[in-house]
N, C-alpha and C. Protein backbone atom coordinates (compact mmCIF):
# COMPACT_ATOMS: atom_id res chain seq x y z
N UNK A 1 14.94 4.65 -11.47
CA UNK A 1 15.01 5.83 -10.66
C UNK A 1 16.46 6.22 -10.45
N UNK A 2 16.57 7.26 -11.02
CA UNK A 2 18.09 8.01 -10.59
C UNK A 2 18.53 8.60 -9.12
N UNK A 3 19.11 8.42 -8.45
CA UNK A 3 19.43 8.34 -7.20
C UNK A 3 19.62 10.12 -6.84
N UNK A 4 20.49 10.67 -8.25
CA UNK A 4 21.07 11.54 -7.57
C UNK A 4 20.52 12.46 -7.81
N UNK A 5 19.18 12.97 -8.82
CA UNK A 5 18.20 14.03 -8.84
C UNK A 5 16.77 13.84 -8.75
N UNK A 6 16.81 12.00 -7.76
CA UNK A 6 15.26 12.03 -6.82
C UNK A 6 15.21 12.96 -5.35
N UNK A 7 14.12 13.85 -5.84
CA UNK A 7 13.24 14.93 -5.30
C UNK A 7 12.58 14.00 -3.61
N UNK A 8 11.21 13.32 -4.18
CA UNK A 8 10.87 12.57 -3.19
C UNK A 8 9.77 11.68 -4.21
N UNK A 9 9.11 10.67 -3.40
CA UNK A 9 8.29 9.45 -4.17
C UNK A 9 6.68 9.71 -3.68
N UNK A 10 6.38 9.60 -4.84
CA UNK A 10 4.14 9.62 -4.43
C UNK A 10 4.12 7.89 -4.67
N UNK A 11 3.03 7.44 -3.63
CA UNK A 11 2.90 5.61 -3.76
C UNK A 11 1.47 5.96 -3.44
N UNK A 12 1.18 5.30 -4.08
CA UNK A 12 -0.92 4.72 -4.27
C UNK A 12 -0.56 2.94 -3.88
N UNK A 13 -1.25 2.87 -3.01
CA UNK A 13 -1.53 1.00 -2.58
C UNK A 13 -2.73 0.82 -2.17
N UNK A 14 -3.35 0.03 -3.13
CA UNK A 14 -4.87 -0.40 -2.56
C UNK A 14 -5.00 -1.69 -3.09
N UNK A 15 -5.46 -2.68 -2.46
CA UNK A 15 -6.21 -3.84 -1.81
C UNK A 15 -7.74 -3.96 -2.60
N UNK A 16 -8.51 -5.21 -2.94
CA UNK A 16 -9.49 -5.83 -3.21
C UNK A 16 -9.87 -6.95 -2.73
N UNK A 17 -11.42 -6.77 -2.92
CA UNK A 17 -11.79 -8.73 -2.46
C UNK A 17 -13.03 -8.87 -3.58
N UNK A 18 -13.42 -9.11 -4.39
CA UNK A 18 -14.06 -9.60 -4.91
C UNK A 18 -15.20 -10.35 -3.85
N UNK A 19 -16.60 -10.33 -3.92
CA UNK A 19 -17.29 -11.33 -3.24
C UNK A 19 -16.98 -11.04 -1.43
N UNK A 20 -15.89 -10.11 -1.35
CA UNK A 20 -15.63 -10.41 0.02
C UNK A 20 -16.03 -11.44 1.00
N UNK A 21 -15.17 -12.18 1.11
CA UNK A 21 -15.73 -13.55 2.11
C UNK A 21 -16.38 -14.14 1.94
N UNK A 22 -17.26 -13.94 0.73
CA UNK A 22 -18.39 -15.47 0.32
C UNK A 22 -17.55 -15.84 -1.39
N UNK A 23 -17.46 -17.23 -1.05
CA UNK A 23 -17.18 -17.80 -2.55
C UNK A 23 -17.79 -17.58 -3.92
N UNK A 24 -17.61 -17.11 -5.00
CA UNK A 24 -18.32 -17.32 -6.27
C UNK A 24 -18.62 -18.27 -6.45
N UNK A 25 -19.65 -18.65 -7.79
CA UNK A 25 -19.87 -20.05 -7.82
C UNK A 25 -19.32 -21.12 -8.25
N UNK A 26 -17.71 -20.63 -8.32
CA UNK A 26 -16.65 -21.46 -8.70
C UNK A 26 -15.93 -21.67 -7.44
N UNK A 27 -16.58 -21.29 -6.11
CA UNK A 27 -15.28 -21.40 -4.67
C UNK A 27 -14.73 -20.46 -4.71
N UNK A 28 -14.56 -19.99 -5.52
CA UNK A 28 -13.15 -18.17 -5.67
C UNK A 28 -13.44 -17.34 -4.83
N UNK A 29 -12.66 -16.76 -3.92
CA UNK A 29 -12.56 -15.65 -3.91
C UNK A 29 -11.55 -15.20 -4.06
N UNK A 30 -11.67 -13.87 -4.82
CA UNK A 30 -10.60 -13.29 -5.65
C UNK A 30 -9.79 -12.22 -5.00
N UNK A 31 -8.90 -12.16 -4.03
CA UNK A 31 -8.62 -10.72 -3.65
C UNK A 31 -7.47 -10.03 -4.35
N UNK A 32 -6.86 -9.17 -4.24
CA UNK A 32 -5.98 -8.68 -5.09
C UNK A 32 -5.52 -7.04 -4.93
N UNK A 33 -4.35 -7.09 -5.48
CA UNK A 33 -3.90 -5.20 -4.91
C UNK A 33 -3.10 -5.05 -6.16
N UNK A 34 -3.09 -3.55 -6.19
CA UNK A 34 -1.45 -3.35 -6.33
C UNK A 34 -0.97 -2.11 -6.01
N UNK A 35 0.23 -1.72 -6.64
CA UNK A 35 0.91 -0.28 -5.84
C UNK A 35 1.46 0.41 -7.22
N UNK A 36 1.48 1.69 -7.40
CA UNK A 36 2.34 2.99 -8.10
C UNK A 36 3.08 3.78 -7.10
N UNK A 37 4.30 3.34 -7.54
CA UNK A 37 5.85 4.43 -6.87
C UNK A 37 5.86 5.03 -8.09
N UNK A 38 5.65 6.63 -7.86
CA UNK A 38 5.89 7.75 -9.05
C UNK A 38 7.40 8.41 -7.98
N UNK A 39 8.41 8.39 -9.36
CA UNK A 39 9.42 9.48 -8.87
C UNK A 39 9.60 10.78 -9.29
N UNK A 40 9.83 11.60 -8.31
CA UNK A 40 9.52 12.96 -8.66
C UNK A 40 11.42 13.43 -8.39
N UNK A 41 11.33 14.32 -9.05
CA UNK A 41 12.67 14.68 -9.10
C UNK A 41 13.13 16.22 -9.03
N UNK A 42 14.05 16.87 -8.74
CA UNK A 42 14.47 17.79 -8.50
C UNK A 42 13.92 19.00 -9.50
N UNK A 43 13.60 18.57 -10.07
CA UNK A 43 12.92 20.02 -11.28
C UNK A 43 11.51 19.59 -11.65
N UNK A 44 10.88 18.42 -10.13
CA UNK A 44 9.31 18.63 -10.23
C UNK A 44 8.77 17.64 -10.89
N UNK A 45 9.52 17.24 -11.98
CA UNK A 45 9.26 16.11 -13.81
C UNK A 45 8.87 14.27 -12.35
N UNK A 46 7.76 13.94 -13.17
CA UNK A 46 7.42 13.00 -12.76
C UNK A 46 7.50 11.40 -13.27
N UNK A 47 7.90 10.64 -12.86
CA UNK A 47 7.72 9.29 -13.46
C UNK A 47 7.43 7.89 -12.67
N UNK A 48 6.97 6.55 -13.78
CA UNK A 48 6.65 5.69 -12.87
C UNK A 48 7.94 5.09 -12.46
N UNK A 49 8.18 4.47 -11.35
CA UNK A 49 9.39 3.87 -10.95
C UNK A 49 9.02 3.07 -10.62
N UNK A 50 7.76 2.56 -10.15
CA UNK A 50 7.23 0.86 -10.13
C UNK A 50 5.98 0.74 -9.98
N UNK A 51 5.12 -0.53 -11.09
CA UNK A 51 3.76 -0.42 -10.92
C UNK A 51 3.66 -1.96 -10.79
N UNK A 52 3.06 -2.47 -9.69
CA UNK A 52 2.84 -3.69 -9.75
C UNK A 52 1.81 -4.06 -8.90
N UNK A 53 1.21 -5.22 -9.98
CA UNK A 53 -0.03 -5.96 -9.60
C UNK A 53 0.11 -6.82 -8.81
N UNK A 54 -0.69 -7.53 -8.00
CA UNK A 54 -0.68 -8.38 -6.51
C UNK A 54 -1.77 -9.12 -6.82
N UNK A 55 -1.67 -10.34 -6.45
CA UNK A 55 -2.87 -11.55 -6.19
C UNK A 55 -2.73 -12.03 -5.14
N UNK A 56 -3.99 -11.93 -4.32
CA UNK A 56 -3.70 -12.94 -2.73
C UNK A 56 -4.83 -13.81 -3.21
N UNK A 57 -4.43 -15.13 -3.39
CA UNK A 57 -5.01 -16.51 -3.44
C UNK A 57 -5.78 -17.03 -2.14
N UNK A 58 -4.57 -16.68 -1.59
CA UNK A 58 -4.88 -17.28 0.47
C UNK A 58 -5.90 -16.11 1.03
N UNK A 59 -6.39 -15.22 0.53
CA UNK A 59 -7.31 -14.09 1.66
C UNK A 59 -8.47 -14.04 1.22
N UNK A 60 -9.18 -14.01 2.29
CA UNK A 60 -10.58 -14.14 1.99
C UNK A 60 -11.39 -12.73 2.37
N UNK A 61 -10.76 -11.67 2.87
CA UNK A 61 -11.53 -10.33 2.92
C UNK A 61 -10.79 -9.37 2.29
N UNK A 62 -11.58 -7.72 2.15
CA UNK A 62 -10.78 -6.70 1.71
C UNK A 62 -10.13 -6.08 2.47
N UNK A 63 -10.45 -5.96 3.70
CA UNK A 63 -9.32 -5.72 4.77
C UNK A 63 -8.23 -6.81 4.52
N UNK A 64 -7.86 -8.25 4.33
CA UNK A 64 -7.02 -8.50 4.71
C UNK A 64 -6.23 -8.21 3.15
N UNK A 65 -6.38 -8.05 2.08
CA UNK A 65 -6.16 -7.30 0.96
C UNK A 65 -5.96 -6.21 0.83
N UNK A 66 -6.41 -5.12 1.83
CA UNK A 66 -5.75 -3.88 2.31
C UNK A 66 -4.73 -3.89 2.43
N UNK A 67 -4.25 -4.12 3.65
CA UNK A 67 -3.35 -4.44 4.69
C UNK A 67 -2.16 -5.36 3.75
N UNK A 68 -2.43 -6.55 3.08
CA UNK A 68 -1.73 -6.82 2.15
C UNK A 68 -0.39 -5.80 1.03
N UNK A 69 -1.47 -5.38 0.35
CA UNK A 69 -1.15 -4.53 -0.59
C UNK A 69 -0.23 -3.75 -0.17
N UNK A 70 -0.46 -2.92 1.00
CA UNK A 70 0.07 -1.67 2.37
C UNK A 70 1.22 -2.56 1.84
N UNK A 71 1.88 -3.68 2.95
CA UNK A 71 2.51 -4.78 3.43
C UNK A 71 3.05 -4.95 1.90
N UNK A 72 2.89 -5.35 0.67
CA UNK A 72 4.12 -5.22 0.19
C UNK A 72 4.51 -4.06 -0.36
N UNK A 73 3.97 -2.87 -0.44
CA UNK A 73 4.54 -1.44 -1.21
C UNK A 73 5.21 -1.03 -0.07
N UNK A 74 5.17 -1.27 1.66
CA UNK A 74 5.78 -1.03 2.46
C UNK A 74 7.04 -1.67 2.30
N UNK A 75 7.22 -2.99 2.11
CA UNK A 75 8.28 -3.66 1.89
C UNK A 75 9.47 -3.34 1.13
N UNK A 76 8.50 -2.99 -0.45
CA UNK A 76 9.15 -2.57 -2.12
C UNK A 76 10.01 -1.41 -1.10
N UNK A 77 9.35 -0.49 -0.66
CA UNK A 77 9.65 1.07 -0.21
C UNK A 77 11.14 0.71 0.88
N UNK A 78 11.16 0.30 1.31
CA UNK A 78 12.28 -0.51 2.30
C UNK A 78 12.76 -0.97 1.62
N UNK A 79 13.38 -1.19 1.00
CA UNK A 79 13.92 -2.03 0.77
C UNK A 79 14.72 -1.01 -0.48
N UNK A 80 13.85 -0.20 -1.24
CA UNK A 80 14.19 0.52 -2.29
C UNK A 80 15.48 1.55 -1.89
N UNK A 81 14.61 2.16 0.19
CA UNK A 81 15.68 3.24 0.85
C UNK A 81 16.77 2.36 1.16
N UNK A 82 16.75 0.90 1.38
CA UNK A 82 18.29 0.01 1.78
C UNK A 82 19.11 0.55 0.55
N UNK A 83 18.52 0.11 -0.86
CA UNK A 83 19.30 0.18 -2.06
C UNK A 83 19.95 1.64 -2.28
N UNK A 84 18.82 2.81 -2.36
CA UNK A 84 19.51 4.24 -2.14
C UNK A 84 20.26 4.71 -1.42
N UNK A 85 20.21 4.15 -0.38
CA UNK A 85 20.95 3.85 1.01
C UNK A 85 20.70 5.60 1.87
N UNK A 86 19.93 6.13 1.47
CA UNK A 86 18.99 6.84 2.16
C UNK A 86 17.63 6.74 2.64
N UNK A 87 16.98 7.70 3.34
CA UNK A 87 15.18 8.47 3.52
C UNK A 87 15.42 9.10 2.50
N UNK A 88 14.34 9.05 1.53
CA UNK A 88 13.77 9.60 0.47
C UNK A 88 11.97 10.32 0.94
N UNK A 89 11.69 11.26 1.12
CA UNK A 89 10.82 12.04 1.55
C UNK A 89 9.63 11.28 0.58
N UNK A 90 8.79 10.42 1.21
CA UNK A 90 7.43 9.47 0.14
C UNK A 90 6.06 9.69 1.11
N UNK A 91 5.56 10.39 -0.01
CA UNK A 91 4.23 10.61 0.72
C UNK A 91 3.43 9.32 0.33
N UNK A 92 2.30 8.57 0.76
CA UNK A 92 1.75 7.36 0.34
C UNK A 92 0.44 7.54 0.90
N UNK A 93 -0.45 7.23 -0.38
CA UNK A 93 -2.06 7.31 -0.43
C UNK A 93 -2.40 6.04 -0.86
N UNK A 94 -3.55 5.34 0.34
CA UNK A 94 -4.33 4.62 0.72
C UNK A 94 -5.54 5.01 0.65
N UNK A 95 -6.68 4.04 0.12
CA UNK A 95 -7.94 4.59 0.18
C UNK A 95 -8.57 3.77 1.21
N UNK A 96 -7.98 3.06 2.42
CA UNK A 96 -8.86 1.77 3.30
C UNK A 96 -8.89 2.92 4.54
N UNK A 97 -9.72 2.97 5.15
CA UNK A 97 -9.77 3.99 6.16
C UNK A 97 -9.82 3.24 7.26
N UNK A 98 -9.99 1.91 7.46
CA UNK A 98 -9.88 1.12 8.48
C UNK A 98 -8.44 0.71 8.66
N UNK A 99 -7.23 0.67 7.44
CA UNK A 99 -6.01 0.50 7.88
C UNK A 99 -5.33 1.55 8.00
N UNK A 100 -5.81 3.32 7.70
CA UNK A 100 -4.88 4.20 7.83
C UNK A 100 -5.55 4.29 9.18
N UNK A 101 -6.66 4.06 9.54
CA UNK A 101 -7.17 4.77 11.24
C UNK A 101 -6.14 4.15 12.16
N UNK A 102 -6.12 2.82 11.64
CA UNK A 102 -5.21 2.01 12.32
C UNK A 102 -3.94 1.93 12.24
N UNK A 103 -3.22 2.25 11.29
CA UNK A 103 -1.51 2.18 11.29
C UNK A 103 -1.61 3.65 11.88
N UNK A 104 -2.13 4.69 11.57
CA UNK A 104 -1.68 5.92 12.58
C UNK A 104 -2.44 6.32 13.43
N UNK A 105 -2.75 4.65 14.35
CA UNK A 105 -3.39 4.91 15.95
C UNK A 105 -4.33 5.64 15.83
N UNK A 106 -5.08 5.97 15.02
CA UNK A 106 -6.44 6.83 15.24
C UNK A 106 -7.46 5.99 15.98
N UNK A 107 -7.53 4.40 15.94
CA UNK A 107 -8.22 3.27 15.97
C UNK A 107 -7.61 1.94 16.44
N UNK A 108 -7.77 1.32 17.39
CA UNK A 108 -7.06 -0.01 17.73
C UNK A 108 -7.79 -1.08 16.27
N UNK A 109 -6.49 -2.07 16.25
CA UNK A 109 -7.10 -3.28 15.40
C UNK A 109 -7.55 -4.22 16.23
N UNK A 110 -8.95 -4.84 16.98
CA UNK A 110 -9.81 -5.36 17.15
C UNK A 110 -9.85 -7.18 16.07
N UNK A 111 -9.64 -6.68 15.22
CA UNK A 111 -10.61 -8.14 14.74
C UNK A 111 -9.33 -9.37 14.22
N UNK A 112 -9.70 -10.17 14.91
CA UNK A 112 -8.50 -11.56 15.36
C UNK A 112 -7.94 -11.64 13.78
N UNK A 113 -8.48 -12.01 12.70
CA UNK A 113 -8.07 -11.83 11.59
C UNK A 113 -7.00 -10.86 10.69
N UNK A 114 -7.17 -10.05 11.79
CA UNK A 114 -6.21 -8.71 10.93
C UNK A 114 -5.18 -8.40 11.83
N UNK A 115 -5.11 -9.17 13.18
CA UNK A 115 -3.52 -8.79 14.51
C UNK A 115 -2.19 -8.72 13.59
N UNK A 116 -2.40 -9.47 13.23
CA UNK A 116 -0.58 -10.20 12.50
C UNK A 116 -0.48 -9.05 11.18
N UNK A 117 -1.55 -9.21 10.27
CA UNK A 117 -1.55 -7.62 9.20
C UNK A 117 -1.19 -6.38 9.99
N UNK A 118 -1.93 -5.98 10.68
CA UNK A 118 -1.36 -4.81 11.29
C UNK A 118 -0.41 -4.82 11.73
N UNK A 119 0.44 -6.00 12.38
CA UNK A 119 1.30 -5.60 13.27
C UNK A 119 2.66 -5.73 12.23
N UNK A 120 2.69 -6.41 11.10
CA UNK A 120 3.35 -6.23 10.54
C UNK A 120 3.54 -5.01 9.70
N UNK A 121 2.57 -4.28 8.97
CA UNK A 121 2.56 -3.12 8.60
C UNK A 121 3.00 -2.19 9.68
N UNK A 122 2.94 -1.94 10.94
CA UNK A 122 3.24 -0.97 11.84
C UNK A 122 4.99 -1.39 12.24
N UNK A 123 5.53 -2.29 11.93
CA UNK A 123 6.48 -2.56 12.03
C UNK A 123 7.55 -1.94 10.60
N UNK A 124 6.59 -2.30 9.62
CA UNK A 124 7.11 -1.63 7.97
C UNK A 124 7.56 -0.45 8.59
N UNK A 125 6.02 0.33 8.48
CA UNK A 125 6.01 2.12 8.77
C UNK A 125 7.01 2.41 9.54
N UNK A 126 7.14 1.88 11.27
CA UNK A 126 7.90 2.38 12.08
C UNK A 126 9.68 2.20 11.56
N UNK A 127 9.60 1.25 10.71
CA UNK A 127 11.48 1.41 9.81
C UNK A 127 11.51 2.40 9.24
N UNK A 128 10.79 3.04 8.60
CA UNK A 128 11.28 4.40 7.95
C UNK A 128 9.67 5.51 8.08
N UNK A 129 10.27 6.24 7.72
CA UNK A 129 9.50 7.63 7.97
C UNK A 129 8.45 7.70 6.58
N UNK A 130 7.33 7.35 6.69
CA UNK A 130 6.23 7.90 5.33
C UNK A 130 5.23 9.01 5.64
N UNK A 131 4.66 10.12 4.90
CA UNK A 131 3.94 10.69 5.15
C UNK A 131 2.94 9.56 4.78
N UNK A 132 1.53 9.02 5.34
CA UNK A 132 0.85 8.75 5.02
C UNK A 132 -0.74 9.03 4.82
N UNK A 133 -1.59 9.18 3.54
CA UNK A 133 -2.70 9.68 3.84
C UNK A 133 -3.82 9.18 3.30
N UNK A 134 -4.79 9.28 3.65
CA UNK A 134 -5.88 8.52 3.42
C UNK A 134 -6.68 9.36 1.95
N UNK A 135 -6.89 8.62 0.56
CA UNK A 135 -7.82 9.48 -0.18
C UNK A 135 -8.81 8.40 -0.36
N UNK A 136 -10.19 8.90 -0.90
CA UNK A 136 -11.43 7.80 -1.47
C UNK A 136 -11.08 7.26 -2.33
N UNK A 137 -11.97 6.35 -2.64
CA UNK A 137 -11.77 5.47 -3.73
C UNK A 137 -11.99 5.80 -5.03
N UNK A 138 -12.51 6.91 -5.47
CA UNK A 138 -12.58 7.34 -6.36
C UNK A 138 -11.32 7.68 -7.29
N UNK A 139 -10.81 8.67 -6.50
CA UNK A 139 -9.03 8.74 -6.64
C UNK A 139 -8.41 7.76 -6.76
N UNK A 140 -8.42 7.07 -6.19
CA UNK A 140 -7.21 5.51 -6.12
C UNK A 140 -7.96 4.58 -7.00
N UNK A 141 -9.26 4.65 -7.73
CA UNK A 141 -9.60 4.29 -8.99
C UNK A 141 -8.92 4.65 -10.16
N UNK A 142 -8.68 6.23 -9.95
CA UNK A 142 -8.40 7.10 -11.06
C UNK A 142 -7.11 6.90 -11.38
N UNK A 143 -6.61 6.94 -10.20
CA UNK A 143 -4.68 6.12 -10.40
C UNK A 143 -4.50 4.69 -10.66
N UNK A 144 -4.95 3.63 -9.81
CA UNK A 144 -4.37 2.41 -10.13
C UNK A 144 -5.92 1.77 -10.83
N UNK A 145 -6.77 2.18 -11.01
CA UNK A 145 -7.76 1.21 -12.48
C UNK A 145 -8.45 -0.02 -11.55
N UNK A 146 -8.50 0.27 -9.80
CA UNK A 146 -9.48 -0.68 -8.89
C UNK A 146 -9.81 0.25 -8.03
């Protein structure tokens, strides 16, 4: 990504669980994410600037594979504005409607399992400024291939 004719960034992050919470018949459960940072640039022209796959070994639901996924494209994204050493205007589409209700307060997080996910994601968000929005899964199929 070129610094000096990025426009602003589109990010897709979505989360999986396989089996959600019950083991396969190997013990597995499989959860897993990943994220697309597309950079868009001053004359509109689009590209990927990072696509990466995620495995959570340790989680046993799709909420906590949500929230995951969120949690590191929030991170990548921070860390990307330290390096630019600006706000870069990034809109970011999620298809979990239980973690966008919840990172933009539409909804308290309730369930003992997910305190520490949320509160770390609301800590991401509140470092820098994201538009964030919720699309179905259909869409966030159509982009990242889960």
């Amino acid at each position: 990504m070129q610094k000096s004719n990025l426009d602003h960034l589109v990010v897709y992050a979505d989360g999986g669980c396989l089996n959600n919470g019950n083991a396969n018949g190997s013990g597995v459960i499989s959860c897993y994410g990943s994220f697309l940072v597309e950079a868009v640039d001053t004359a509109g022209t689009s590209s990927v600037g990072k696509h990466e796959k995620l495995d959570f070994p340790q989680l046993r639901t799709v909420n906590e594979a949500e929230y995951s996924a969120f949690i590191a494209t929030l991170k990548y994204l921070n860390g990307l504005m330290a390096r630019i050493g600006k706000q870069v205007p990034t809109v970011i589409y999620i298809d979990s409607r239980l973690v966008y209700t919840q990172v933009t307060g539409k909804a308290n997080c309730k369930a003992t399992n997910l305190l520490d996910f949320h509160a770390t994601a609301q800590a991401l968000v509140d470092a820098c400024s994201y538009d964030l929005h919720w699309i179905d899964g259909k869409q966030m199929k159509a982009v990242l291939g889960h």
